[in-house]
PDB file of N, CA and C in Angstrom:
ATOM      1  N   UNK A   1     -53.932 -64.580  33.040  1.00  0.00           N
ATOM      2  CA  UNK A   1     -53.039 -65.635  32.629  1.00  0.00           C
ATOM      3  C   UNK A   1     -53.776 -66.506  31.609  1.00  0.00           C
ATOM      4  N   UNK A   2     -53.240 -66.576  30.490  1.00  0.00           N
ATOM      5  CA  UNK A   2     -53.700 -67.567  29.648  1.00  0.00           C
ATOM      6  C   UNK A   2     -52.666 -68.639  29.286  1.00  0.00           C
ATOM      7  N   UNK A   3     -53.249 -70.334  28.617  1.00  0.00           N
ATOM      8  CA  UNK A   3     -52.381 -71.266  28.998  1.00  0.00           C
ATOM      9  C   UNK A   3     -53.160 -71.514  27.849  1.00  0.00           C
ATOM     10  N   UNK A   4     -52.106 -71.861  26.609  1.00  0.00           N
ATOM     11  CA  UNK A   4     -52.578 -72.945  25.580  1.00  0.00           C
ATOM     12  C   UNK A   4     -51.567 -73.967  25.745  1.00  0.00           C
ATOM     13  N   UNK A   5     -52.620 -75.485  25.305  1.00  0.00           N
ATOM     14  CA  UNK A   5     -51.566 -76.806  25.799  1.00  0.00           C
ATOM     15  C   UNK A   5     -51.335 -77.128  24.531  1.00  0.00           C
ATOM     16  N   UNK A   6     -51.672 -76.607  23.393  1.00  0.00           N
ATOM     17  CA  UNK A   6     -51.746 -76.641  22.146  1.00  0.00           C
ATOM     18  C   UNK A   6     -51.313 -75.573  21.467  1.00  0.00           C
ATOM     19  N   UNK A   7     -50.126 -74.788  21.770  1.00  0.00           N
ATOM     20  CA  UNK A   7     -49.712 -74.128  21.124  1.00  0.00           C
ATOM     21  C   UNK A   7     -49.501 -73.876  19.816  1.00  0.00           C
ATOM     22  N   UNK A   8     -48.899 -74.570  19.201  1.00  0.00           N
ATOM     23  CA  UNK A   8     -49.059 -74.300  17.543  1.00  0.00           C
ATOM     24  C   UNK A   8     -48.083 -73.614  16.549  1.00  0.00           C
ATOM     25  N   UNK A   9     -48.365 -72.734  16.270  1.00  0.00           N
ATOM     26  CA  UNK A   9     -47.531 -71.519  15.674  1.00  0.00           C
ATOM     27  C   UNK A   9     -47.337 -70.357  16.588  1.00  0.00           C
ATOM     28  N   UNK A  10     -47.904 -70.319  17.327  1.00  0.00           N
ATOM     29  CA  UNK A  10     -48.104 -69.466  18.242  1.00  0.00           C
ATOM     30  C   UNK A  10     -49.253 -68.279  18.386  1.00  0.00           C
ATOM     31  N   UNK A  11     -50.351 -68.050  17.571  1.00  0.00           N
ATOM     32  CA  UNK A  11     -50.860 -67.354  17.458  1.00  0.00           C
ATOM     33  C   UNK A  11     -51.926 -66.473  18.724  1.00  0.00           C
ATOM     34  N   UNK A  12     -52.135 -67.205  19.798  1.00  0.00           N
ATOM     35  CA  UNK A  12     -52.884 -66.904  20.791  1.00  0.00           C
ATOM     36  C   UNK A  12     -51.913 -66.343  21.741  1.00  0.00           C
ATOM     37  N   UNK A  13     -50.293 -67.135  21.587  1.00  0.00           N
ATOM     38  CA  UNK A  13     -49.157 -66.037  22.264  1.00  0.00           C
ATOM     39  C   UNK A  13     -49.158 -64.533  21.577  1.00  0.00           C
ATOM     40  N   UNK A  14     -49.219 -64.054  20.690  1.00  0.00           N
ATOM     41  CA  UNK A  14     -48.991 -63.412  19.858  1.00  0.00           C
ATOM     42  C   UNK A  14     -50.304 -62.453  20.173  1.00  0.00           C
ATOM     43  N   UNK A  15     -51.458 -62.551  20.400  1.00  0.00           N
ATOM     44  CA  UNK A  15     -52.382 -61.969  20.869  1.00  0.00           C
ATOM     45  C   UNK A  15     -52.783 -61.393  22.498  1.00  0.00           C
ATOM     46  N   UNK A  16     -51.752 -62.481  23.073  1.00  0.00           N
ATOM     47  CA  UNK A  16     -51.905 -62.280  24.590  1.00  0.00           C
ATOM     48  C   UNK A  16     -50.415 -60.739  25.015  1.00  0.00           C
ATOM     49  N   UNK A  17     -49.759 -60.822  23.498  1.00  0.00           N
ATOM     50  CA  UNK A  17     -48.311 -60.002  23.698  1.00  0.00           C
ATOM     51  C   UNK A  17     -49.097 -58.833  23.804  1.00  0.00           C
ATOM     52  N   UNK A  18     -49.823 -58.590  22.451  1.00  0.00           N
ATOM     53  CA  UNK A  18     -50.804 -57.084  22.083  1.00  0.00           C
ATOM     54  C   UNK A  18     -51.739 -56.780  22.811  1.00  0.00           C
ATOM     55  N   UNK A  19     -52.240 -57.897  23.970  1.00  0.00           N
ATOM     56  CA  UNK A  19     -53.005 -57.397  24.576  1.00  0.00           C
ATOM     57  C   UNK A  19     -52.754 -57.149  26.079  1.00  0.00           C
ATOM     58  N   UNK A  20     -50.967 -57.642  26.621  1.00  0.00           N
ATOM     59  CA  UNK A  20     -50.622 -57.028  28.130  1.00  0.00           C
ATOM     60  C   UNK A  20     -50.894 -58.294  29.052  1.00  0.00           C
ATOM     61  N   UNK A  21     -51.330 -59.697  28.263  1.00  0.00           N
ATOM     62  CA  UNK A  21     -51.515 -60.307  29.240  1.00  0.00           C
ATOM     63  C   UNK A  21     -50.405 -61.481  29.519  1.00  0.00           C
ATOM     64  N   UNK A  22     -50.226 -61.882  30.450  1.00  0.00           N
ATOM     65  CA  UNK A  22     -49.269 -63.324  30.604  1.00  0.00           C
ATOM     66  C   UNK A  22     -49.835 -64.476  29.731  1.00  0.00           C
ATOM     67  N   UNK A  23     -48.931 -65.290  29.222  1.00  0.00           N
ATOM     68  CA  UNK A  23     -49.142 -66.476  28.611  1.00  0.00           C
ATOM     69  C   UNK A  23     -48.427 -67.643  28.728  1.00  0.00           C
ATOM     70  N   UNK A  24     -48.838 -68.667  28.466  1.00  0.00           N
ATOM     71  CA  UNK A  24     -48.110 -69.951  29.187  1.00  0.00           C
ATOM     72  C   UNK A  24     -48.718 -70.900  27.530  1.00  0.00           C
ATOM     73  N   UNK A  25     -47.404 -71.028  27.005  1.00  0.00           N
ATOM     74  CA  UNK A  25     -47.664 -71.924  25.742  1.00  0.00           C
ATOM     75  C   UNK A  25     -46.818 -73.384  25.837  1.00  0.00           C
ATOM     76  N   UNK A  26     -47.944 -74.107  25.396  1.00  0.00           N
ATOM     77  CA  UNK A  26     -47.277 -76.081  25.175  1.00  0.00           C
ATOM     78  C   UNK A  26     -47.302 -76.413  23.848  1.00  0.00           C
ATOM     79  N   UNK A  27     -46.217 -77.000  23.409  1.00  0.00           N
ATOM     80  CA  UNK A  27     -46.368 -77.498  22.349  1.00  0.00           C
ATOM     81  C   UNK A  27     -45.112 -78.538  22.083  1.00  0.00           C
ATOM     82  N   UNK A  28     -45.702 -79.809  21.508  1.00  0.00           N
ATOM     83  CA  UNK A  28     -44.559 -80.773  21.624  1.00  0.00           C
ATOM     84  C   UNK A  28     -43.792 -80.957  20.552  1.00  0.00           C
ATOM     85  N   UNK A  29     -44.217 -80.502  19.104  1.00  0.00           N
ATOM     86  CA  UNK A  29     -43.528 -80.543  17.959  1.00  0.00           C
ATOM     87  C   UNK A  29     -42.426 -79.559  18.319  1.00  0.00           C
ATOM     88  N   UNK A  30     -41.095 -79.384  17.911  1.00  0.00           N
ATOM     89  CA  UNK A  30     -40.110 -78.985  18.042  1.00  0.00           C
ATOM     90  C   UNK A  30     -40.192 -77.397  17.069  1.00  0.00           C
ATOM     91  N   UNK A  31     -40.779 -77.895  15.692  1.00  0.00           N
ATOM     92  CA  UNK A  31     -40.463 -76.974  14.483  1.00  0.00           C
ATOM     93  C   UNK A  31     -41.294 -75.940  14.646  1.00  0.00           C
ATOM     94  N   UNK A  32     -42.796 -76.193  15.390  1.00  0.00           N
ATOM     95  CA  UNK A  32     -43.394 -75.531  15.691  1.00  0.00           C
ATOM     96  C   UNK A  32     -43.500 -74.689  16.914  1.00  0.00           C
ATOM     97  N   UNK A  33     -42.943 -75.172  18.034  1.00  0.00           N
ATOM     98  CA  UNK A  33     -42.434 -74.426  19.317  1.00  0.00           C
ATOM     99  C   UNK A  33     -41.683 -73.259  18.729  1.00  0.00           C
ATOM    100  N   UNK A  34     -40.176 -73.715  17.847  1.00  0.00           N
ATOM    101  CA  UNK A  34     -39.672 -72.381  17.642  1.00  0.00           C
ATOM    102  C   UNK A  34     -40.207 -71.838  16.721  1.00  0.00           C
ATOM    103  N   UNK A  35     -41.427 -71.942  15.723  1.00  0.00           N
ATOM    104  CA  UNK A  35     -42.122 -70.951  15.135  1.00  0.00           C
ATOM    105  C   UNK A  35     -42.714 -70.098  15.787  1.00  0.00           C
ATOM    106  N   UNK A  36     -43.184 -70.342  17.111  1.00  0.00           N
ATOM    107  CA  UNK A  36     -43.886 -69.485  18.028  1.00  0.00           C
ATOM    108  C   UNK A  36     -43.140 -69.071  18.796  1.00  0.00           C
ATOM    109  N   UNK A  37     -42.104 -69.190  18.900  1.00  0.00           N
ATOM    110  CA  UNK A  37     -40.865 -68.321  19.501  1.00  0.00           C
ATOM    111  C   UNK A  37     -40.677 -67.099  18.864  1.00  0.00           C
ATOM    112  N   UNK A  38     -40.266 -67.534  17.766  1.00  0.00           N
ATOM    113  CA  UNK A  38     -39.928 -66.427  16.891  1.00  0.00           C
ATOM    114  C   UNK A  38     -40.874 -65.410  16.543  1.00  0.00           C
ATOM    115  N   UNK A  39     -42.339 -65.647  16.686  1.00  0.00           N
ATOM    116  CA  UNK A  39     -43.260 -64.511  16.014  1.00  0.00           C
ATOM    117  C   UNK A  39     -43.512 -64.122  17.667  1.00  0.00           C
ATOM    118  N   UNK A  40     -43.446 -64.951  18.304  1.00  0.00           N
ATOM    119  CA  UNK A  40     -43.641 -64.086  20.196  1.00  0.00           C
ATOM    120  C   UNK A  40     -42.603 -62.733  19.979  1.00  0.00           C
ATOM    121  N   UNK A  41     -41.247 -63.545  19.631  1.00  0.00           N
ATOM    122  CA  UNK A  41     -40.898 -62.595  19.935  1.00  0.00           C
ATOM    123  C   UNK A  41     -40.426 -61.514  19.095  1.00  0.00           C
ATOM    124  N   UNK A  42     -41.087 -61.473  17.790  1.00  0.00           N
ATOM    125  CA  UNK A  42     -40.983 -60.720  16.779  1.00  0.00           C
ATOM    126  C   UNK A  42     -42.672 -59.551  17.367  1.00  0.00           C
ATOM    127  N   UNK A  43     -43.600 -60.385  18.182  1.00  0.00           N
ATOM    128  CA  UNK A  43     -44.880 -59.413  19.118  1.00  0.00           C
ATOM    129  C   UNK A  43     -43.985 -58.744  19.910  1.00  0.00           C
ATOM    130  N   UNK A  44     -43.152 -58.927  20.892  1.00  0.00           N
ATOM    131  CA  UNK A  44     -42.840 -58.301  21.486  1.00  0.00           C
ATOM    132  C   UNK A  44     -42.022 -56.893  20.910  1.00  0.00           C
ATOM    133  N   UNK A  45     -41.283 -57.215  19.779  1.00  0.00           N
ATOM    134  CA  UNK A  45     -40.265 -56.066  18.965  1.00  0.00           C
ATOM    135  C   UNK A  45     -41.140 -54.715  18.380  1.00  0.00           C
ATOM    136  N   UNK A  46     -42.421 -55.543  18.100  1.00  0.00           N
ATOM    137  CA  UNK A  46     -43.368 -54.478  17.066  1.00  0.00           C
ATOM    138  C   UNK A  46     -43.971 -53.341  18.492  1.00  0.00           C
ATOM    139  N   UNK A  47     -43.945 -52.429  17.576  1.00  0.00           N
ATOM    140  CA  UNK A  47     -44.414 -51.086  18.857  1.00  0.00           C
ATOM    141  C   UNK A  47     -46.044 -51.274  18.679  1.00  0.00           C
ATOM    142  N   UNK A  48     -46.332 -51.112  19.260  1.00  0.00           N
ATOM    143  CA  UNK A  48     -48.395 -50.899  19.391  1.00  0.00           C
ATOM    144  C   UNK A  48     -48.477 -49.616  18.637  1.00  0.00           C
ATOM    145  N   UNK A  49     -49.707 -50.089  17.720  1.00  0.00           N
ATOM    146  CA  UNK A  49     -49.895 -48.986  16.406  1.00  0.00           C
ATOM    147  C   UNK A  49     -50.891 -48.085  16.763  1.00  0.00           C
ATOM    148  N   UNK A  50     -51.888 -48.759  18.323  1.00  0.00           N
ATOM    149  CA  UNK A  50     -52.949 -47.590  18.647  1.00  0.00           C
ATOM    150  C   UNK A  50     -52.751 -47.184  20.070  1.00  0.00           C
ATOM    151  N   UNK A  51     -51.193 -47.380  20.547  1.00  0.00           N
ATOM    152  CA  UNK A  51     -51.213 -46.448  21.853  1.00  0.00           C
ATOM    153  C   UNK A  51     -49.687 -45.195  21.343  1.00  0.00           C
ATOM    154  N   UNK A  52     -50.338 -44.081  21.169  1.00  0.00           N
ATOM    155  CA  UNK A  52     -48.947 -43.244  20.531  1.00  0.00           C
ATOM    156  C   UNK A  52     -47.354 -43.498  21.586  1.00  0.00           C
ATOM    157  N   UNK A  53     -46.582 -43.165  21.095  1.00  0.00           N
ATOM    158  CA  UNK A  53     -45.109 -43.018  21.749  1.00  0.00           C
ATOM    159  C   UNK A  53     -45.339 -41.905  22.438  1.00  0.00           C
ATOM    160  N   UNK A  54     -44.446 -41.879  23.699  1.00  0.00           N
ATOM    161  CA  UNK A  54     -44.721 -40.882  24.685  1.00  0.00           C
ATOM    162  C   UNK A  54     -43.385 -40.045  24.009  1.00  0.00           C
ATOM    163  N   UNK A  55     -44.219 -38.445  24.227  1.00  0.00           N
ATOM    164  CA  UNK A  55     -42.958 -37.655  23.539  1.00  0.00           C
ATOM    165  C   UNK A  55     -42.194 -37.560  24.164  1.00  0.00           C
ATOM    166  N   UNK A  56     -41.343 -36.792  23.876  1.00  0.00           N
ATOM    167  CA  UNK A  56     -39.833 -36.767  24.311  1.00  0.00           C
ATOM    168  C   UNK A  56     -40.213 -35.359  25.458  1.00  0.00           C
ATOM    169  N   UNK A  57     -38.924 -35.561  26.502  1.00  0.00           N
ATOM    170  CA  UNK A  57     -39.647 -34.013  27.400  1.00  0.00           C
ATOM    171  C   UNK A  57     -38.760 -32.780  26.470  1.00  0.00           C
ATOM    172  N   UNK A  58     -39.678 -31.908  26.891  1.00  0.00           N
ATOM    173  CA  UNK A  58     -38.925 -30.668  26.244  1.00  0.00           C
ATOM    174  C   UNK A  58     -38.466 -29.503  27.574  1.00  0.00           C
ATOM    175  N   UNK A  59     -37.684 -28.911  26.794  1.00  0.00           N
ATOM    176  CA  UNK A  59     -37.196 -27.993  28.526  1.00  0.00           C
ATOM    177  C   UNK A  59     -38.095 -26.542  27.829  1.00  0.00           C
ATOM    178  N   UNK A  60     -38.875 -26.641  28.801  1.00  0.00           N
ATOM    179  CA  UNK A  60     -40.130 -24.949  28.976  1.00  0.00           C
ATOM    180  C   UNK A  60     -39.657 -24.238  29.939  1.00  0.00           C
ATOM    181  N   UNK A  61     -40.091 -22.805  29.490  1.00  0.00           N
ATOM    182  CA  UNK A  61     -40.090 -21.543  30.592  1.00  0.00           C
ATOM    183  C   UNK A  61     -41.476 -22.078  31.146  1.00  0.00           C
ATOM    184  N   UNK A  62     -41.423 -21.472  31.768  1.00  0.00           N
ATOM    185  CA  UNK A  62     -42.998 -21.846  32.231  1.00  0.00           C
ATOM    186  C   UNK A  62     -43.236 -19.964  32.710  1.00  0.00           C
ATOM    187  N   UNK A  63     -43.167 -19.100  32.752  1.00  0.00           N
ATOM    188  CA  UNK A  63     -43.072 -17.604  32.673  1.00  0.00           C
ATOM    189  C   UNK A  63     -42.770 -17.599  31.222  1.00  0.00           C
ATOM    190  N   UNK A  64     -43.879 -16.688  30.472  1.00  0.00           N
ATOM    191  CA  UNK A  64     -43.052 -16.205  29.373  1.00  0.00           C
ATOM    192  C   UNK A  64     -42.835 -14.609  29.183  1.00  0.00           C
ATOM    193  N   UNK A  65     -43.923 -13.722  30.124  1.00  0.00           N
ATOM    194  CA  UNK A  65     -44.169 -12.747  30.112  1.00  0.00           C
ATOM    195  C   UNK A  65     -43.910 -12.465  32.081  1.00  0.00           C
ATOM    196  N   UNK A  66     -43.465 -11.854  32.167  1.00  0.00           N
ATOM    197  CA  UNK A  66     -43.872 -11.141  33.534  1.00  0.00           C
ATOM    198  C   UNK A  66     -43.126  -9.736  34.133  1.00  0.00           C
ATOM    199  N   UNK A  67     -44.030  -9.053  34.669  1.00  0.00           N
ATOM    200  CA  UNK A  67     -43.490  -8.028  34.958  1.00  0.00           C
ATOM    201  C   UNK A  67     -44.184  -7.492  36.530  1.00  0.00           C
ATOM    202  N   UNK A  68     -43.153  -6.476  37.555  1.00  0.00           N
ATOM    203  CA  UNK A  68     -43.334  -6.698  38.294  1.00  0.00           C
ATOM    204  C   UNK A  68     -44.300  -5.353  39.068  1.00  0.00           C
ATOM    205  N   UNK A  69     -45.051  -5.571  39.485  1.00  0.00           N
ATOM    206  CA  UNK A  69     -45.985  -4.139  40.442  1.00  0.00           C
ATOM    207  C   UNK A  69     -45.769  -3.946  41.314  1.00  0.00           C
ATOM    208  N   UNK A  70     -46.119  -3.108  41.735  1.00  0.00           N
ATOM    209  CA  UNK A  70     -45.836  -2.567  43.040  1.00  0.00           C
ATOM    210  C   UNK A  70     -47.348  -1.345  43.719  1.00  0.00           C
ATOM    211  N   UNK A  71     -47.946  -1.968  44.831  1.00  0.00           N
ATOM    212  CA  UNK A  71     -48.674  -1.105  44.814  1.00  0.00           C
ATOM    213  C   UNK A  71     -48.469  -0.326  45.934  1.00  0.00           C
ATOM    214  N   UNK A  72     -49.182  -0.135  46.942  1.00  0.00           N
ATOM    215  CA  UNK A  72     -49.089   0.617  48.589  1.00  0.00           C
ATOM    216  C   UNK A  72     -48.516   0.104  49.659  1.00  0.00           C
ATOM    217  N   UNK A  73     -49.619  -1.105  49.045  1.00  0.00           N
ATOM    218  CA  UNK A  73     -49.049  -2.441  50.321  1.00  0.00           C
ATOM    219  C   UNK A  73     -47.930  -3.106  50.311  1.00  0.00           C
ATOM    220  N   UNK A  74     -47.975  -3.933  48.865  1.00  0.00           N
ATOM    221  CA  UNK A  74     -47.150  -5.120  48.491  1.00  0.00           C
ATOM    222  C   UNK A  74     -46.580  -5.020  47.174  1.00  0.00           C
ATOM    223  N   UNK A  75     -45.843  -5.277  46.896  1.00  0.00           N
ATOM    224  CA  UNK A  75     -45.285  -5.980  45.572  1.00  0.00           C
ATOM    225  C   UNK A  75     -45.683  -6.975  44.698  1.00  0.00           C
ATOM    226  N   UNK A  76     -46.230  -7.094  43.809  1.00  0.00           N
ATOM    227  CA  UNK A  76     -46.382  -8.662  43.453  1.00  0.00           C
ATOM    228  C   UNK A  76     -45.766  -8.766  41.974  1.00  0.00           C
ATOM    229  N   UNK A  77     -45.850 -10.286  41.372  1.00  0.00           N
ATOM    230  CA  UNK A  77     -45.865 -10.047  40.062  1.00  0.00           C
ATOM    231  C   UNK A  77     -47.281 -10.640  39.178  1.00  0.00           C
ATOM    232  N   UNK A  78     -47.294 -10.222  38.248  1.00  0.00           N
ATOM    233  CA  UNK A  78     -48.221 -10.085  37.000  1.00  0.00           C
ATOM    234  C   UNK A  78     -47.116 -11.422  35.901  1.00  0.00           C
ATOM    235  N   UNK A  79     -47.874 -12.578  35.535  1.00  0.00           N
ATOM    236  CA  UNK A  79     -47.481 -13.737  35.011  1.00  0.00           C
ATOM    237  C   UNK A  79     -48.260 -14.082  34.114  1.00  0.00           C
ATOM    238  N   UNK A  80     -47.747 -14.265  32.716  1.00  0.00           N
ATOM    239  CA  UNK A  80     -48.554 -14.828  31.682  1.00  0.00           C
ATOM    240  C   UNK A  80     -48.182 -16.258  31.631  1.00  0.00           C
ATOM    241  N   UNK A  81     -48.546 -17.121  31.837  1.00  0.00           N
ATOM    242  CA  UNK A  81     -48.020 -18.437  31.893  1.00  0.00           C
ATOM    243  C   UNK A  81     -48.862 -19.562  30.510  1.00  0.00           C
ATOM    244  N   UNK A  82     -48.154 -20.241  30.248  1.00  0.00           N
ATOM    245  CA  UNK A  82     -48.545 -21.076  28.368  1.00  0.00           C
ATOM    246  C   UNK A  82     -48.731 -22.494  29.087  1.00  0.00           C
ATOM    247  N   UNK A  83     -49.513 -23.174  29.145  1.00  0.00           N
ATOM    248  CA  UNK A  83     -50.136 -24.281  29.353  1.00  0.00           C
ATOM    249  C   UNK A  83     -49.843 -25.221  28.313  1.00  0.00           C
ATOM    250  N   UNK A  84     -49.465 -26.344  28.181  1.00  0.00           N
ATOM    251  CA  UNK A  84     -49.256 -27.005  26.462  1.00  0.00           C
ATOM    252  C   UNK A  84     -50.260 -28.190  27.258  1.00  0.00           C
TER     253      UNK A  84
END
C-alpha cells in the first residue's frame, strides 16, 4: 500500500498502477486531483509492454499419429504425440 498526501499530477499513482500495487492519493487542488485521475486512469487502459498477452487457446489433437498393435498378450497403441 502506498499513500501520497501530496498527490499532484499523479505520478507515483501512475507508477504504483505499472507496478500491481494499491495506492491511496491526497490532493487538495481540484485541477490537479482530476489530472491524476485522468492519467490513473489512462495507467490503468495502457496494456503492460513487458508482460506478453496470453494467447488465445487453440483446439489441438493431441494424437497426431497412432496406430494400433497387437501382440500375444495385449493390444496396445503406438502414439506420436506434439508437445507445443
Amino acid at each position: 500500500m502506498v499513500c501520497d498526501p501530496f498527490m499532484g499530477s499523479g505520478t507515483t499513482g501512475v507508477a504504483c498502477v505499472q507496478l500491481g500495487r494499491a495506492f491511496i492519493g491526497i490532493e487538495l487542488e481540484p485541477k490537479y486531483f482530476d489530472l491524476a485521475c485522468r492519467r490513473i486512469e489512462q495507467a490503468y487502459a495502457q496494456p503492460d509492454l513487458f508482460i506478453p498477452m496470453p494467447r488465445r487457446a487453440e483446439q489441438m489433437s493431441l494424437f497426431v499419429d497412432c496406430e494400433k498393435s497387437v501382440s500375444s498378450d495385449h493390444a496396445y497403441w503406438v502414439v506420436d504425440a506434439v508437445i507445443v
